[in-house]
C-alpha atoms as a PDB file:
ATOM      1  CA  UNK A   1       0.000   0.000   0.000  1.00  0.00           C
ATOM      2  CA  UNK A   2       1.198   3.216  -0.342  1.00  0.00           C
ATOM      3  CA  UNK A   3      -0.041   6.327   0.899  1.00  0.00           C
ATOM      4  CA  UNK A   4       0.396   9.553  -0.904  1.00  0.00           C
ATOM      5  CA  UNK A   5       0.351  12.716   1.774  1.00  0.00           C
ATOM      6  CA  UNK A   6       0.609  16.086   0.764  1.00  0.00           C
ATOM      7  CA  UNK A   7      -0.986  19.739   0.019  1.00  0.00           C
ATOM      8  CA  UNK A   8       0.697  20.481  -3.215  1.00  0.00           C
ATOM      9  CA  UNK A   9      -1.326  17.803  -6.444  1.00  0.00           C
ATOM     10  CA  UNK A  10       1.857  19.119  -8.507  1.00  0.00           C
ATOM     11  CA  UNK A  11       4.155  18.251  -6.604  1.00  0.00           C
ATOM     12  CA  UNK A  12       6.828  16.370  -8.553  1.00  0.00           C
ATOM     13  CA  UNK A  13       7.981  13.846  -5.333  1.00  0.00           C
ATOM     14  CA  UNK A  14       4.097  13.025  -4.994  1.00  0.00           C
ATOM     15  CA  UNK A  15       3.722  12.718  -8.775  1.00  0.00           C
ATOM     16  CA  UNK A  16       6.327  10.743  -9.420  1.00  0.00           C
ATOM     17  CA  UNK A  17       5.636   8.126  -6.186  1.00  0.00           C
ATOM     18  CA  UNK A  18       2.121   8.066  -7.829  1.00  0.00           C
ATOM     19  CA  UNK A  19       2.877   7.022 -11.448  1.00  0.00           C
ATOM     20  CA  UNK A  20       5.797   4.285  -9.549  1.00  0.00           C
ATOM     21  CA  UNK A  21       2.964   3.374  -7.364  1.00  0.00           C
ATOM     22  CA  UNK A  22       0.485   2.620 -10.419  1.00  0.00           C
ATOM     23  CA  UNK A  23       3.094   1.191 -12.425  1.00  0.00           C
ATOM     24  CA  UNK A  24       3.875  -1.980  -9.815  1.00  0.00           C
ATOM     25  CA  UNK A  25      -0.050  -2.706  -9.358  1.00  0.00           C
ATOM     26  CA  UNK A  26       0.457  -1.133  -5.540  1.00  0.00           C
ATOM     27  CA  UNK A  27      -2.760  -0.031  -3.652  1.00  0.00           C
ATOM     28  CA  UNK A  28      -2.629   3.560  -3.446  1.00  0.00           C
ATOM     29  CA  UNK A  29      -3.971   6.037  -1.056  1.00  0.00           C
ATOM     30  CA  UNK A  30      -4.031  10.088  -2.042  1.00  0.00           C
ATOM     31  CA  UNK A  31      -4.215  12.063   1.061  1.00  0.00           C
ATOM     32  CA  UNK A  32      -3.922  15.327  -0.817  1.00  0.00           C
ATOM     33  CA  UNK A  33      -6.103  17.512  -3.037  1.00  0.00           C
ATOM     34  CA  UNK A  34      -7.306  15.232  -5.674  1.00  0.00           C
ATOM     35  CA  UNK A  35      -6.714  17.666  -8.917  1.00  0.00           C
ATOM     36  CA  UNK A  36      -3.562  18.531 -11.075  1.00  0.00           C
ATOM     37  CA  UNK A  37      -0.983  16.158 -12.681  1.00  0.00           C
ATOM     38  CA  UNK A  38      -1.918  13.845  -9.307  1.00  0.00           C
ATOM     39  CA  UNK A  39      -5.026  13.129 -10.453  1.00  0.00           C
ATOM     40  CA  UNK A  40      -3.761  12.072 -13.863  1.00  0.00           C
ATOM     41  CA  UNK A  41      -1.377  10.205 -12.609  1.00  0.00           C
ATOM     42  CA  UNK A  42      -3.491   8.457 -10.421  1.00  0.00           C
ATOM     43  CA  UNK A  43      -7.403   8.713 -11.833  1.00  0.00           C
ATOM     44  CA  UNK A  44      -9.309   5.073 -11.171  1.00  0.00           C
ATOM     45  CA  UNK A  45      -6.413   3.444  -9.467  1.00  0.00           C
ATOM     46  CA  UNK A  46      -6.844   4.930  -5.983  1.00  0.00           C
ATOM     47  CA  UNK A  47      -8.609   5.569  -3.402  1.00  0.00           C
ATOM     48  CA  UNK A  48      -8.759   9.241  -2.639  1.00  0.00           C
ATOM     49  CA  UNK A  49      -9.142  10.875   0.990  1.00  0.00           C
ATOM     50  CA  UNK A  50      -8.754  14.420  -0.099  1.00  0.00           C
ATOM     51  CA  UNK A  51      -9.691  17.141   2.733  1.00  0.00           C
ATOM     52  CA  UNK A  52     -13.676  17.886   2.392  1.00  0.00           C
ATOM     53  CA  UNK A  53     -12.756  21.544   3.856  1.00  0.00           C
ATOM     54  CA  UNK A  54      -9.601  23.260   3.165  1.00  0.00           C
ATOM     55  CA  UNK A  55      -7.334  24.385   6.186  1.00  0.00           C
ATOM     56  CA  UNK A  56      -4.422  26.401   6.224  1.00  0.00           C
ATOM     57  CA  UNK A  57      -1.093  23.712   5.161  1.00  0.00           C
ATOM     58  CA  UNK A  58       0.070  24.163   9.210  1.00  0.00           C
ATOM     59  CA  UNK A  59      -2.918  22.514  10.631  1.00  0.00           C
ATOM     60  CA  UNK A  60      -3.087  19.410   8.232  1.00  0.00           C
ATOM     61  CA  UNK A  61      -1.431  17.014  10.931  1.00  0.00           C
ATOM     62  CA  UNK A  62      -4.921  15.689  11.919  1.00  0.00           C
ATOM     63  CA  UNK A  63      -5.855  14.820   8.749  1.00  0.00           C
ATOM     64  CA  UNK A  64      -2.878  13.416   7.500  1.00  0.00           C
ATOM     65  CA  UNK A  65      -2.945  10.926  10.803  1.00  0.00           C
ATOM     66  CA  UNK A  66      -7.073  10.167  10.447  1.00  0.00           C
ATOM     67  CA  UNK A  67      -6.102   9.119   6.601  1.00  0.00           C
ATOM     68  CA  UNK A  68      -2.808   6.765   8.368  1.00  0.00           C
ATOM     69  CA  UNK A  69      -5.320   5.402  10.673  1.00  0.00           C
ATOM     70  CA  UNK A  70      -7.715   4.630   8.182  1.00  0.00           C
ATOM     71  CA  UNK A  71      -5.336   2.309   6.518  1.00  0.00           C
ATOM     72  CA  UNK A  72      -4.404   0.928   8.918  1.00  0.00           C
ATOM     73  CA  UNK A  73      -7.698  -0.001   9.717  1.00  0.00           C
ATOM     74  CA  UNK A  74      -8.088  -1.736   6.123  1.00  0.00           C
ATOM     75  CA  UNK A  75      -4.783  -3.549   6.189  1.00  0.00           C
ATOM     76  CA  UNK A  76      -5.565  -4.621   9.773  1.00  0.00           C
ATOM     77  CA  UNK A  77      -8.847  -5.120  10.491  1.00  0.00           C
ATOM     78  CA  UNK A  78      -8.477  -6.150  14.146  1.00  0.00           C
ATOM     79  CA  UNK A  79      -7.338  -2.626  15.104  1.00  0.00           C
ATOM     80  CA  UNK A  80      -9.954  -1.022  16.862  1.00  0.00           C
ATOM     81  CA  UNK A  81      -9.868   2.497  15.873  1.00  0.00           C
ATOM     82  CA  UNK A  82     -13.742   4.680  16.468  1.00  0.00           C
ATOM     83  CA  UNK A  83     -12.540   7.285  13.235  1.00  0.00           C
ATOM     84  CA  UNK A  84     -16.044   9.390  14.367  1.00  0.00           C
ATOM     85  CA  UNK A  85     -14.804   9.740  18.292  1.00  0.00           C
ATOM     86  CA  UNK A  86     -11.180  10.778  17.110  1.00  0.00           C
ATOM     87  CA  UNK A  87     -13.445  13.845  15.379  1.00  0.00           C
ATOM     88  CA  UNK A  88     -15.239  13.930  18.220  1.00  0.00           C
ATOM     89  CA  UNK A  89     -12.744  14.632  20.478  1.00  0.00           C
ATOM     90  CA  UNK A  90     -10.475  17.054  17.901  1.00  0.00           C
ATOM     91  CA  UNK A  91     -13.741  19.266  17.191  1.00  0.00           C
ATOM     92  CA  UNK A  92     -14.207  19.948  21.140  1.00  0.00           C
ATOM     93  CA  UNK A  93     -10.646  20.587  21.606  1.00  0.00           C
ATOM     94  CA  UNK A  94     -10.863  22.943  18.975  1.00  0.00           C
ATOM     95  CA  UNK A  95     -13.892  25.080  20.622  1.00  0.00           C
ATOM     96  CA  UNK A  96     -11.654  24.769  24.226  1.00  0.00           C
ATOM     97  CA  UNK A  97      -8.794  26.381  22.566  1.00  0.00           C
ATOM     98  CA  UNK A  98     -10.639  28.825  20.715  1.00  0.00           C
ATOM     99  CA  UNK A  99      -9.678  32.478  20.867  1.00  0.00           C
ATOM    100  CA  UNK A 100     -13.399  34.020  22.386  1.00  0.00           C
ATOM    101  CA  UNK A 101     -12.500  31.220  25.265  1.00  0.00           C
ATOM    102  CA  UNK A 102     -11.179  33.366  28.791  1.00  0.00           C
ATOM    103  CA  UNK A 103      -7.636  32.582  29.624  1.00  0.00           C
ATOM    104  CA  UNK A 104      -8.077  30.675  33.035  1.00  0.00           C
ATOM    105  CA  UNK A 105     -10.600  28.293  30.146  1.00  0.00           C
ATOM    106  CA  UNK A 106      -8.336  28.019  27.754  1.00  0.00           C
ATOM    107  CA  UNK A 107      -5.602  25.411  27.284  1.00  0.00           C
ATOM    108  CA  UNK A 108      -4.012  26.945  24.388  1.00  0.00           C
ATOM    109  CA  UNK A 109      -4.088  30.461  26.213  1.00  0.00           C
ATOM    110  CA  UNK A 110      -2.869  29.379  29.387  1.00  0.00           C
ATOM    111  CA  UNK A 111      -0.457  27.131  27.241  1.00  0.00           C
ATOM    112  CA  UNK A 112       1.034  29.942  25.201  1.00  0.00           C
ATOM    113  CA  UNK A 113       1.285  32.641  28.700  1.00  0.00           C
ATOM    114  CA  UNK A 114       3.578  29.954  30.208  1.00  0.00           C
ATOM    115  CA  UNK A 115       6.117  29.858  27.411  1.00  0.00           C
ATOM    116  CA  UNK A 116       5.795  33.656  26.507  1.00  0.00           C
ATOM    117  CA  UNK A 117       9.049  35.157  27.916  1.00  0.00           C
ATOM    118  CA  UNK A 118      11.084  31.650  28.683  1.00  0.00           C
ATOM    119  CA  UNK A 119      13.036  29.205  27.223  1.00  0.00           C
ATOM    120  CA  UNK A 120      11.398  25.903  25.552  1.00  0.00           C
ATOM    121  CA  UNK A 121      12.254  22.465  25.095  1.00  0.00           C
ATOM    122  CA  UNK A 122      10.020  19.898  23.436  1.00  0.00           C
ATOM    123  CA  UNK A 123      11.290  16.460  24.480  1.00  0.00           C
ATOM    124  CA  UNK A 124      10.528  13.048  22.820  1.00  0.00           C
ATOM    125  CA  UNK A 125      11.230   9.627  24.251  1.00  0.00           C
ATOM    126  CA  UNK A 126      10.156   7.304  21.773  1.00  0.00           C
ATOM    127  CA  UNK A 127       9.712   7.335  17.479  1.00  0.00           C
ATOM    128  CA  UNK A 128       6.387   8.960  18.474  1.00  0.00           C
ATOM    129  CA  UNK A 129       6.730  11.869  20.853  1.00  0.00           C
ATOM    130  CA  UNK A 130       9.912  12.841  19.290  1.00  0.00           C
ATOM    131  CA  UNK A 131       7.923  13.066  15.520  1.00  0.00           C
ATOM    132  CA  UNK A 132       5.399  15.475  17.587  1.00  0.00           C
ATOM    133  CA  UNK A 133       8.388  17.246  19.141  1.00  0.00           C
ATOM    134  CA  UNK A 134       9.587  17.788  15.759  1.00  0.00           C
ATOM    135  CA  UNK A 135       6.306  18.864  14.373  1.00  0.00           C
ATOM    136  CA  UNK A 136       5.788  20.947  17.560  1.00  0.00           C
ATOM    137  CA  UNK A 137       8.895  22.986  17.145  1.00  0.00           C
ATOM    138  CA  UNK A 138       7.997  23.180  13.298  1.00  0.00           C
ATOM    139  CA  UNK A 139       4.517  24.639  13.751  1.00  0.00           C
ATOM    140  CA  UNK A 140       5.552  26.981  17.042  1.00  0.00           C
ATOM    141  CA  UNK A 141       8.620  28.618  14.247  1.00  0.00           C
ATOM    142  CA  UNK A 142       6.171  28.571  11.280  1.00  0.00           C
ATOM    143  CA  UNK A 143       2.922  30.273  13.271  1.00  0.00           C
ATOM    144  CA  UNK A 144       4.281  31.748  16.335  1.00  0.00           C
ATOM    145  CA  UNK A 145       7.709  32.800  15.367  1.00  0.00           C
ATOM    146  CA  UNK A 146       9.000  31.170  18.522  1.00  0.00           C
ATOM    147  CA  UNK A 147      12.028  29.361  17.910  1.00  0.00           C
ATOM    148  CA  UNK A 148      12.281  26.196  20.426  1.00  0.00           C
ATOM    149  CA  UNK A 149      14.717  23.359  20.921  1.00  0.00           C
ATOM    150  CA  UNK A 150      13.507  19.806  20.734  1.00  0.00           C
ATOM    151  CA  UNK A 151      15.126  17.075  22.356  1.00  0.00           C
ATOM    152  CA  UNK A 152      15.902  12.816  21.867  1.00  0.00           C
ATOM    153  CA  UNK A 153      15.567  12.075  25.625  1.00  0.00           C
ATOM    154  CA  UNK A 154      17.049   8.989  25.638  1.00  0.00           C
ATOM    155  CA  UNK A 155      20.114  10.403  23.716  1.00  0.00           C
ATOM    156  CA  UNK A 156      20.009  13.686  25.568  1.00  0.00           C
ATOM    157  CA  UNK A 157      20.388  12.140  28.739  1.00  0.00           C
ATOM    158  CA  UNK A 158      23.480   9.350  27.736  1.00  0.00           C
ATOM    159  CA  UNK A 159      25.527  12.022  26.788  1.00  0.00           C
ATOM    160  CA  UNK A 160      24.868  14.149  29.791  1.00  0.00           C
ATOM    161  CA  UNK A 161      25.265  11.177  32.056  1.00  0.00           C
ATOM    162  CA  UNK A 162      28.359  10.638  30.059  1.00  0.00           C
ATOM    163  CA  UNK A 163      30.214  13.993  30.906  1.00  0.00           C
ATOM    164  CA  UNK A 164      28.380  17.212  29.875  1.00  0.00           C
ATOM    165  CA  UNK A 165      27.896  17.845  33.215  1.00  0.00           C
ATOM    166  CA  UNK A 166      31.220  18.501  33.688  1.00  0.00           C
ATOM    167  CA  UNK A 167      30.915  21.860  31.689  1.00  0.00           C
ATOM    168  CA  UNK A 168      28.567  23.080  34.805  1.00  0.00           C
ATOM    169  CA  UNK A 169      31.303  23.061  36.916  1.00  0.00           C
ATOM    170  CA  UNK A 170      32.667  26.699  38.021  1.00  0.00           C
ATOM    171  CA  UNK A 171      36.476  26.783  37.136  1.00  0.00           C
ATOM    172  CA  UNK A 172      36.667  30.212  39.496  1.00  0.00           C
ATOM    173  CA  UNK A 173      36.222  30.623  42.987  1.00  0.00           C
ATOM    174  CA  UNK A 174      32.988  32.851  44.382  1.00  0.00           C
ATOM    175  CA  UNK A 175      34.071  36.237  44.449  1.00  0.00           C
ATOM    176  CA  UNK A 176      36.661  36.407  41.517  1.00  0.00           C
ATOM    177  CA  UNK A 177      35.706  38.685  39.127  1.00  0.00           C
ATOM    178  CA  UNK A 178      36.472  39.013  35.430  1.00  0.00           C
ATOM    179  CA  UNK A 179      39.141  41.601  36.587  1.00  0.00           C
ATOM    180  CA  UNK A 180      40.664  39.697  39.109  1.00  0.00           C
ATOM    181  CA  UNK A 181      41.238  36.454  37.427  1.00  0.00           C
ATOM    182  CA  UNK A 182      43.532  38.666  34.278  1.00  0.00           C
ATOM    183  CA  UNK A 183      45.227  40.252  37.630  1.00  0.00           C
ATOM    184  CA  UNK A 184      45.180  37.355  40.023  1.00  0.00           C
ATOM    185  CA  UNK A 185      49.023  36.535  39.174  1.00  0.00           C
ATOM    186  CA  UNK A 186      51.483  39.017  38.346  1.00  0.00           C
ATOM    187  CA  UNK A 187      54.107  38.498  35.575  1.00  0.00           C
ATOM    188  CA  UNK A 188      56.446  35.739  38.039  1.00  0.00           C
ATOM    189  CA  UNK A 189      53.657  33.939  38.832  1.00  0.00           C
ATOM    190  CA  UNK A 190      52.799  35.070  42.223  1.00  0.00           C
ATOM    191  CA  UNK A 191      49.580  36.329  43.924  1.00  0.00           C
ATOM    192  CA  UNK A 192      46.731  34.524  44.929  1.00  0.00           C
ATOM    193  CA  UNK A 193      44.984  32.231  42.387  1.00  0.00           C
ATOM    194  CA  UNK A 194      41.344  32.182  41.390  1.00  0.00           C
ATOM    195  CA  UNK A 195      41.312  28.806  39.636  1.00  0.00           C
ATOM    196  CA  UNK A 196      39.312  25.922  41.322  1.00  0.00           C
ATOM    197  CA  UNK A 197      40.509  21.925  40.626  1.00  0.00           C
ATOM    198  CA  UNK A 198      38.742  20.890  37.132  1.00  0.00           C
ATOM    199  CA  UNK A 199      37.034  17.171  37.437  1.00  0.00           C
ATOM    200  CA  UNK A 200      39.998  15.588  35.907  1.00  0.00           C
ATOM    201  CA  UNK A 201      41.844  16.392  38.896  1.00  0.00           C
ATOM    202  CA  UNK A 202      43.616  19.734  36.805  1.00  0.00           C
ATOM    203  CA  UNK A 203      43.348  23.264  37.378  1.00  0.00           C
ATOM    204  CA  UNK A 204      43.157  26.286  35.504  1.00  0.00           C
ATOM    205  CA  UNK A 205      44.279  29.817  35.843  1.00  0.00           C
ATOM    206  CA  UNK A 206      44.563  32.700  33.599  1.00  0.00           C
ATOM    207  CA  UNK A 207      47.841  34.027  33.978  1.00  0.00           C
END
């Protein structure tokens, strides 16, 4: 089976996967608009599930995963998957995070009043949550103009386990200044020295 999943019927990628697709008698889904040189490419030998009402390219995620779930559903018929609650469900969460909706009722407002002014990670631990991380960050850069990091936790942590810690570690004692670490030590060497031990067991100091 394979599933064709765009916005763009002329795009060459999704063209070209089409006619390949037709050509080696594979089952093909179009989860884009069904017009263009897609259409030709693909007229009578697919099923189509293009969007009934157009939405802005950002906010395609949900139907891009309904069509995926859909298949799913046809390869594997034992997957229990209730299509109409999944709308359900999306449809109220739209009116709860609509903008008429008061702040202190509104989990996009009160979502967006936390981040505004900090620093924001969007962290994945499995194929999954990392995708939506990914998508997350896209969608935050794309609509908000909020530029966010977006983390592989199971990575992330290994290495910092492994020894970014160490770059935590002050290499100065409290109370030395820019100014006195460049004059902690005179040209001989003496004077008093700001440098603390490094976790290797060395120390540093300018000088």
């Amino acid at each position: 089976m394979l599933i064709l999943a765009g916005d763009d019927p002329g795009d060459p990628a999704l063209v070209s996967a089409a006619a390949t697709g037709v050509r080696r008698g594979a089952q093909i889904v179009v989860v884009a608009p069904f017009e263009g040189p897609l259409r030709d490419a693909t007229a009578g030998r697919a099923v189509v599930l293009a969007p009934r009402v157009r939405v802005p390219d950002d906010f395609g995620l949900a139907h891009y995963l309904a069509a995926g779930l859909a298949a799913l559903r046809v390869v594997d018929p034992a997957l229990q998957l209730d299509l109409a609650t999944l709308a359900d469900e999306l449809d109220a969460e739209a009116l709860r995070n609509s903008a008429g909706r008061e702040l202190f009722t509104n989990p996009a407002k009160n979502l967006a009043a936390r981040m505004s002014g900090r620093d924001v990670v969007l962290v994945g631990d499995t194929a999954a949550t990392l995708a939506l991380a990914r998508h997350g960050a896209a969608m935050l850069l794309r609509v908000a103009h909020k530029a966010v990091s977006r983390w592989d936790l199971p990575t992330r942590s290994s290495r910092f386990a492994g020894g970014w810690a160490q770059s935590l570690v002050p290499t100065t004692k409290p109370g030395c200044s820019t100014t006195s670490r460049s004059t902690a030590r005179d040209q001989h060497g003496s004077g008093p020295s700001c440098s603390l031990p490094m976790p290797s067991g060395r120390s540093w100091s300018p000088g």
